[in-house]
PDB file of N, CA and C in Angstrom:
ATOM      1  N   UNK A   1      57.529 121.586 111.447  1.00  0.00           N
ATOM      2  CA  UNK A   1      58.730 120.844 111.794  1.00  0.00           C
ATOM      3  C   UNK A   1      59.819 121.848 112.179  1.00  0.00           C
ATOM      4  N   UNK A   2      60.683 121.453 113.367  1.00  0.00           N
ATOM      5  CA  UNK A   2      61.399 122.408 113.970  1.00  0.00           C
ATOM      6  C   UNK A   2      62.518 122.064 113.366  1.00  0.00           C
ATOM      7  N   UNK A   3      63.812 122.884 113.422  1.00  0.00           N
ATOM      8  CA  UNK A   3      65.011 122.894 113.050  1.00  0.00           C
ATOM      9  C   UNK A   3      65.736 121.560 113.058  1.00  0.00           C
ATOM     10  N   UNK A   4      65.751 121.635 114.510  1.00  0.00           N
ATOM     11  CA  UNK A   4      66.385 120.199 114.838  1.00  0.00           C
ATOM     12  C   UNK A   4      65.649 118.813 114.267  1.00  0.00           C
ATOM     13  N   UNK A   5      64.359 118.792 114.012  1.00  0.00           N
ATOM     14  CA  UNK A   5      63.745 117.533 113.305  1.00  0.00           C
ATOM     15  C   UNK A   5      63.939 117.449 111.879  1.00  0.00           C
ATOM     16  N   UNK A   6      64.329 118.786 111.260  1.00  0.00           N
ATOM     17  CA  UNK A   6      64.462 118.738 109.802  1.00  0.00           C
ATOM     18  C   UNK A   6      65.954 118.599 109.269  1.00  0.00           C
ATOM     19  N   UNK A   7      66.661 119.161 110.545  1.00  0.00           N
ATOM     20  CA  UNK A   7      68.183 118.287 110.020  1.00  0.00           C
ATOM     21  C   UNK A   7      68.479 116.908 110.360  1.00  0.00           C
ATOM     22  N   UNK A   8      67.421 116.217 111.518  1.00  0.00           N
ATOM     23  CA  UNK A   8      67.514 114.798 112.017  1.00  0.00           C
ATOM     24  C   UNK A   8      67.353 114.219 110.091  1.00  0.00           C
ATOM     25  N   UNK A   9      66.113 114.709 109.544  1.00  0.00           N
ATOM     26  CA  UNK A   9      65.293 114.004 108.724  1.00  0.00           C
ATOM     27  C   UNK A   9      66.421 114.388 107.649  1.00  0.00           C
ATOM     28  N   UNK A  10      67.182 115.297 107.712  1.00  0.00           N
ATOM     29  CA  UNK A  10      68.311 115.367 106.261  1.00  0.00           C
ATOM     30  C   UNK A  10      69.626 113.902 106.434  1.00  0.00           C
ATOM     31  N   UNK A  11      69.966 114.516 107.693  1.00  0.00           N
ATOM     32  CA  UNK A  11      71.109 112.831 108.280  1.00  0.00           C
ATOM     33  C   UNK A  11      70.441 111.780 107.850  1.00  0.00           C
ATOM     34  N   UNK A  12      69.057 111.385 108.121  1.00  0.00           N
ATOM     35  CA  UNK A  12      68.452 109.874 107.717  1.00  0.00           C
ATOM     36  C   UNK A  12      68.617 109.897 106.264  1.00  0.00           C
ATOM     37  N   UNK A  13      68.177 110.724 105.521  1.00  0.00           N
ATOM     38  CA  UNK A  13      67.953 110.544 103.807  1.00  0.00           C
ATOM     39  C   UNK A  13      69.500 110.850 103.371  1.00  0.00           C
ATOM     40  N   UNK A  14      70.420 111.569 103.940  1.00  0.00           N
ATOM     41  CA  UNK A  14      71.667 111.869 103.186  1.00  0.00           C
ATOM     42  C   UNK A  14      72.573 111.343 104.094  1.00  0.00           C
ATOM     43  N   UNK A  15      72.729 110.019 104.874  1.00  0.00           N
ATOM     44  CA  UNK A  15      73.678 109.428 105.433  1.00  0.00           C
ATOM     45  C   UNK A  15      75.429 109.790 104.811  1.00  0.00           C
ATOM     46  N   UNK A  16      74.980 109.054 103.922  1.00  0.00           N
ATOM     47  CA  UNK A  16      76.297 109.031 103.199  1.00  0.00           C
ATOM     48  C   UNK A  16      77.050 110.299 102.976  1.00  0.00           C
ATOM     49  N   UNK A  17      76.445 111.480 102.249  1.00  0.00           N
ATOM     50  CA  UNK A  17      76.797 112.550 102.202  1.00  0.00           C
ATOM     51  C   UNK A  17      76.990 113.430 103.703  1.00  0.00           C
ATOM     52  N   UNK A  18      76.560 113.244 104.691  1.00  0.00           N
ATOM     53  CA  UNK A  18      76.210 113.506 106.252  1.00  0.00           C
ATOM     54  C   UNK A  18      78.192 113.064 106.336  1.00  0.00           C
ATOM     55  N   UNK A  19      78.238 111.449 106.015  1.00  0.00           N
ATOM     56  CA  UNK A  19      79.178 110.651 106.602  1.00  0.00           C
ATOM     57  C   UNK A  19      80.520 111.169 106.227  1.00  0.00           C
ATOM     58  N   UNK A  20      80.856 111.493 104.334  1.00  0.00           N
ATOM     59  CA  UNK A  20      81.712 112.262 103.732  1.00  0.00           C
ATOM     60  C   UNK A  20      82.013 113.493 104.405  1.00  0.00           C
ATOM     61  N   UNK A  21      81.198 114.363 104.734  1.00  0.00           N
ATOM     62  CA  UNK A  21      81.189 115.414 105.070  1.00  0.00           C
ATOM     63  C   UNK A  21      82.043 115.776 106.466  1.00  0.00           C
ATOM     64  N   UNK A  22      81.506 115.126 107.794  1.00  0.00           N
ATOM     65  CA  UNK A  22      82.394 114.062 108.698  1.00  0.00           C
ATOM     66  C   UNK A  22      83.999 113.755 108.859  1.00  0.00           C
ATOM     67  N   UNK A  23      83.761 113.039 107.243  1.00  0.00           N
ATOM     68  CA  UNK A  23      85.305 112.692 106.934  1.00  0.00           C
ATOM     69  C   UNK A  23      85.936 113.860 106.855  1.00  0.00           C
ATOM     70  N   UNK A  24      85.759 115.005 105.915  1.00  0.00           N
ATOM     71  CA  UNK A  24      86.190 115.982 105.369  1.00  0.00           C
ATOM     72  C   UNK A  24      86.795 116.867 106.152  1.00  0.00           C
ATOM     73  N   UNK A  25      85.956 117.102 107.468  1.00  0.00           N
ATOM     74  CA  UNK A  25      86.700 117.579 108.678  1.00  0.00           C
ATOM     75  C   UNK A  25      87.179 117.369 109.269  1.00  0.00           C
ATOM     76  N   UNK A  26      87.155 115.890 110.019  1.00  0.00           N
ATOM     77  CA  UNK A  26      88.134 115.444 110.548  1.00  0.00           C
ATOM     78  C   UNK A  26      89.652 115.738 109.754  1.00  0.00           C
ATOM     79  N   UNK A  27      89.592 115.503 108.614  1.00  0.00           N
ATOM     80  CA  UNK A  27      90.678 115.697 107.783  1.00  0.00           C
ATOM     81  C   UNK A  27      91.349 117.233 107.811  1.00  0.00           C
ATOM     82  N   UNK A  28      90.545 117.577 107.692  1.00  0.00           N
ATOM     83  CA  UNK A  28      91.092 119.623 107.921  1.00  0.00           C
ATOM     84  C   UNK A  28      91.676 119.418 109.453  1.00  0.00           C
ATOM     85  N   UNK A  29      91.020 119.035 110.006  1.00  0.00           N
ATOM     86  CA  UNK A  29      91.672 119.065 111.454  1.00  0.00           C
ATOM     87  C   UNK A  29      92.590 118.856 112.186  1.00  0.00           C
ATOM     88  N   UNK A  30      92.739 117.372 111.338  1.00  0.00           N
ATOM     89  CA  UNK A  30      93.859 116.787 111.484  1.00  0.00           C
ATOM     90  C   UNK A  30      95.151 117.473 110.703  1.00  0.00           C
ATOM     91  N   UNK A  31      95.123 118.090 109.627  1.00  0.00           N
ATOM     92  CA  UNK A  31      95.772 119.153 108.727  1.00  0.00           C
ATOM     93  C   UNK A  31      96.544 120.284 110.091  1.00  0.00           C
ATOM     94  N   UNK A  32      95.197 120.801 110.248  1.00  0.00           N
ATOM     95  CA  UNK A  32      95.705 121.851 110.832  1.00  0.00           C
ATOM     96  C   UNK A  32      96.239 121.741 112.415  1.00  0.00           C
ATOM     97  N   UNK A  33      95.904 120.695 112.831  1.00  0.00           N
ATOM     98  CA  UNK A  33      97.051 120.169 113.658  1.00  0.00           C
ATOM     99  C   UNK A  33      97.850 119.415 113.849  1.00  0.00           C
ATOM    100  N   UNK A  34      98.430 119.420 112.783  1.00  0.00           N
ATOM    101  CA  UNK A  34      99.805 118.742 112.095  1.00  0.00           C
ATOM    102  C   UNK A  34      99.407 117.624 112.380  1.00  0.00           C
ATOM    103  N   UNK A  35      98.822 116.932 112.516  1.00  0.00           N
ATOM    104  CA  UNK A  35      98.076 115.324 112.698  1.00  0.00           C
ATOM    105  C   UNK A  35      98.642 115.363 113.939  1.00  0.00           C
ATOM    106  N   UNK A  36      98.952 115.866 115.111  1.00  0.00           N
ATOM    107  CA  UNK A  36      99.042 115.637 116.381  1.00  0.00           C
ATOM    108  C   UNK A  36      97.964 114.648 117.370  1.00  0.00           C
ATOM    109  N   UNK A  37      96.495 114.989 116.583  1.00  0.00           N
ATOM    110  CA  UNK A  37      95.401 114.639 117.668  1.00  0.00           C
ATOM    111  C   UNK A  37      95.074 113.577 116.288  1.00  0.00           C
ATOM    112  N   UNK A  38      95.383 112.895 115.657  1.00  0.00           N
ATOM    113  CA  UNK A  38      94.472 111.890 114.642  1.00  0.00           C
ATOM    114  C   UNK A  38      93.715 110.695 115.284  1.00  0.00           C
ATOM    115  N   UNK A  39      94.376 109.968 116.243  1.00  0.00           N
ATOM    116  CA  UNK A  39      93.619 109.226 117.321  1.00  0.00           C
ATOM    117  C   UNK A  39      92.324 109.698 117.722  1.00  0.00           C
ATOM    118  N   UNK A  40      92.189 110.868 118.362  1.00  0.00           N
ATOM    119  CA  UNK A  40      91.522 111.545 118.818  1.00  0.00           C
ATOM    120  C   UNK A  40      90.373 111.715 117.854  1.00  0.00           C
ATOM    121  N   UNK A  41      90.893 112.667 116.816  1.00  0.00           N
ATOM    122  CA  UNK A  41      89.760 112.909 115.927  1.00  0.00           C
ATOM    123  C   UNK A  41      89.365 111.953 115.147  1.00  0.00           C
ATOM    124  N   UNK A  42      89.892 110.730 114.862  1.00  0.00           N
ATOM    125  CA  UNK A  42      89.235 109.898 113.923  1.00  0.00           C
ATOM    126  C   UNK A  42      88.267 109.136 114.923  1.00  0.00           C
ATOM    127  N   UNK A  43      88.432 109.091 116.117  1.00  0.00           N
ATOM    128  CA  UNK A  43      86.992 108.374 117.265  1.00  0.00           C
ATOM    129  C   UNK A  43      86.527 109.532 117.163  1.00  0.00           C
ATOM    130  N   UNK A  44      86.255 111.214 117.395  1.00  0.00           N
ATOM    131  CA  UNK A  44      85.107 112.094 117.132  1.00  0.00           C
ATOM    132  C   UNK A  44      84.438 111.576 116.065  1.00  0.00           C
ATOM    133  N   UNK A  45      85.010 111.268 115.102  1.00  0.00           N
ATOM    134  CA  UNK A  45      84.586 111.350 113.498  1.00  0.00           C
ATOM    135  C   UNK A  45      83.717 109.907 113.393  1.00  0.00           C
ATOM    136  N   UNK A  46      84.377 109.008 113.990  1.00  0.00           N
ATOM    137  CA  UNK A  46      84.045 107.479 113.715  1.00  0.00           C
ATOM    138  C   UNK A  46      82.618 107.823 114.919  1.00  0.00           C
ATOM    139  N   UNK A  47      82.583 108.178 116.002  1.00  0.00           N
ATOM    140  CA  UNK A  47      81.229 108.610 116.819  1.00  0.00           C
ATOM    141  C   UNK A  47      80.208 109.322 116.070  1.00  0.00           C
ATOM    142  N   UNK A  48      80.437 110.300 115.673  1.00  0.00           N
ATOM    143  CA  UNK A  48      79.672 111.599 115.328  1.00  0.00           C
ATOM    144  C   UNK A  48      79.177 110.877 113.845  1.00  0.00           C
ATOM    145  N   UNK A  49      79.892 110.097 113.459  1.00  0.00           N
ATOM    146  CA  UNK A  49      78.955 108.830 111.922  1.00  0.00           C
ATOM    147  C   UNK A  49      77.650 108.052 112.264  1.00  0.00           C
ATOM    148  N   UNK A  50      78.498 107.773 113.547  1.00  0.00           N
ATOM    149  CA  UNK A  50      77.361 106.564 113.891  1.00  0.00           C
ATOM    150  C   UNK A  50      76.169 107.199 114.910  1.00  0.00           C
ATOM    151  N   UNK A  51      76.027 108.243 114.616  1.00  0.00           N
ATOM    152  CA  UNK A  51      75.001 109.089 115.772  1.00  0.00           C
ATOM    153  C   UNK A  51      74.340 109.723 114.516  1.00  0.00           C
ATOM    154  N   UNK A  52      74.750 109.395 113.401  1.00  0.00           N
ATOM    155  CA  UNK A  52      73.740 110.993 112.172  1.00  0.00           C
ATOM    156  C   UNK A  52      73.327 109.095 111.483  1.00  0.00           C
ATOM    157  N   UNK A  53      72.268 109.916 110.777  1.00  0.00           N
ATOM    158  CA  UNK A  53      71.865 109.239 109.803  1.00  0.00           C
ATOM    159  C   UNK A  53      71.198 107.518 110.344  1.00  0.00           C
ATOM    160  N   UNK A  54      70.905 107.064 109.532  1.00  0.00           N
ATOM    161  CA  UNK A  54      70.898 105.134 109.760  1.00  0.00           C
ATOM    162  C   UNK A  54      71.950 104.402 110.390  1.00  0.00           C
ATOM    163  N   UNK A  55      72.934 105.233 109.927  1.00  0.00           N
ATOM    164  CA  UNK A  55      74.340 103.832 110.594  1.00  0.00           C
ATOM    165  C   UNK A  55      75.262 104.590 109.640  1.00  0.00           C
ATOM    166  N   UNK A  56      76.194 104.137 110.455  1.00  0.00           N
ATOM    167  CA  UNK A  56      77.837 104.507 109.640  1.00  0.00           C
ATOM    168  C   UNK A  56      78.456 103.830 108.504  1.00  0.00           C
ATOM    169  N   UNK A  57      78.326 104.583 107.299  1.00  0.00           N
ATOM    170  CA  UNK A  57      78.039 104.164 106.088  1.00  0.00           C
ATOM    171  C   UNK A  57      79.794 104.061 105.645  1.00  0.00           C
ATOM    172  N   UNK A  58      80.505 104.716 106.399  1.00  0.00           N
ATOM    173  CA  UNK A  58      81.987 105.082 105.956  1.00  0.00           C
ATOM    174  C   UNK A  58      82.749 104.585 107.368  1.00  0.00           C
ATOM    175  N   UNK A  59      83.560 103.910 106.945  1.00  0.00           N
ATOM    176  CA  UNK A  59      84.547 103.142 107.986  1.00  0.00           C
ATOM    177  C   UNK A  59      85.769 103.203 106.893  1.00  0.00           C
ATOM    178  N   UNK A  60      86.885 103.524 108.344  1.00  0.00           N
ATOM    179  CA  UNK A  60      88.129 103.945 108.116  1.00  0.00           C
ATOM    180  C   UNK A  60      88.766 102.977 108.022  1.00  0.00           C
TER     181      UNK A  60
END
């Protein structure tokens, strides 16, 4: 199993933790740019959920 299939297979089993994780940065991001871009990054964040794992386990 190659790299990329064994982190697919971590997103499916650790959605949730995948999804937190997600959150966590968006949040730094938004930090460190004085929340200028939060629009912005909370659709990266709200996308990049619903592309890992089963489904987007965390809604804002």
């Amino acid at each position: 199993m190659g790299f990329m299939d064994e982190a697919k297979d971590f997103a499916d089993k650790h959605d949730e933790q995948v999804d937190q994780g997600l959150e966590k940065a968006g949040d730094q991001i938004d930090d460190r740019t004085g929340n200028r871009y939060t629009d912005k990054v909370d659709k990266g964040v709200d996308e990049a959920q619903q592309r890992t794992g089963e489904g987007d386990t965390q809604r804002r």
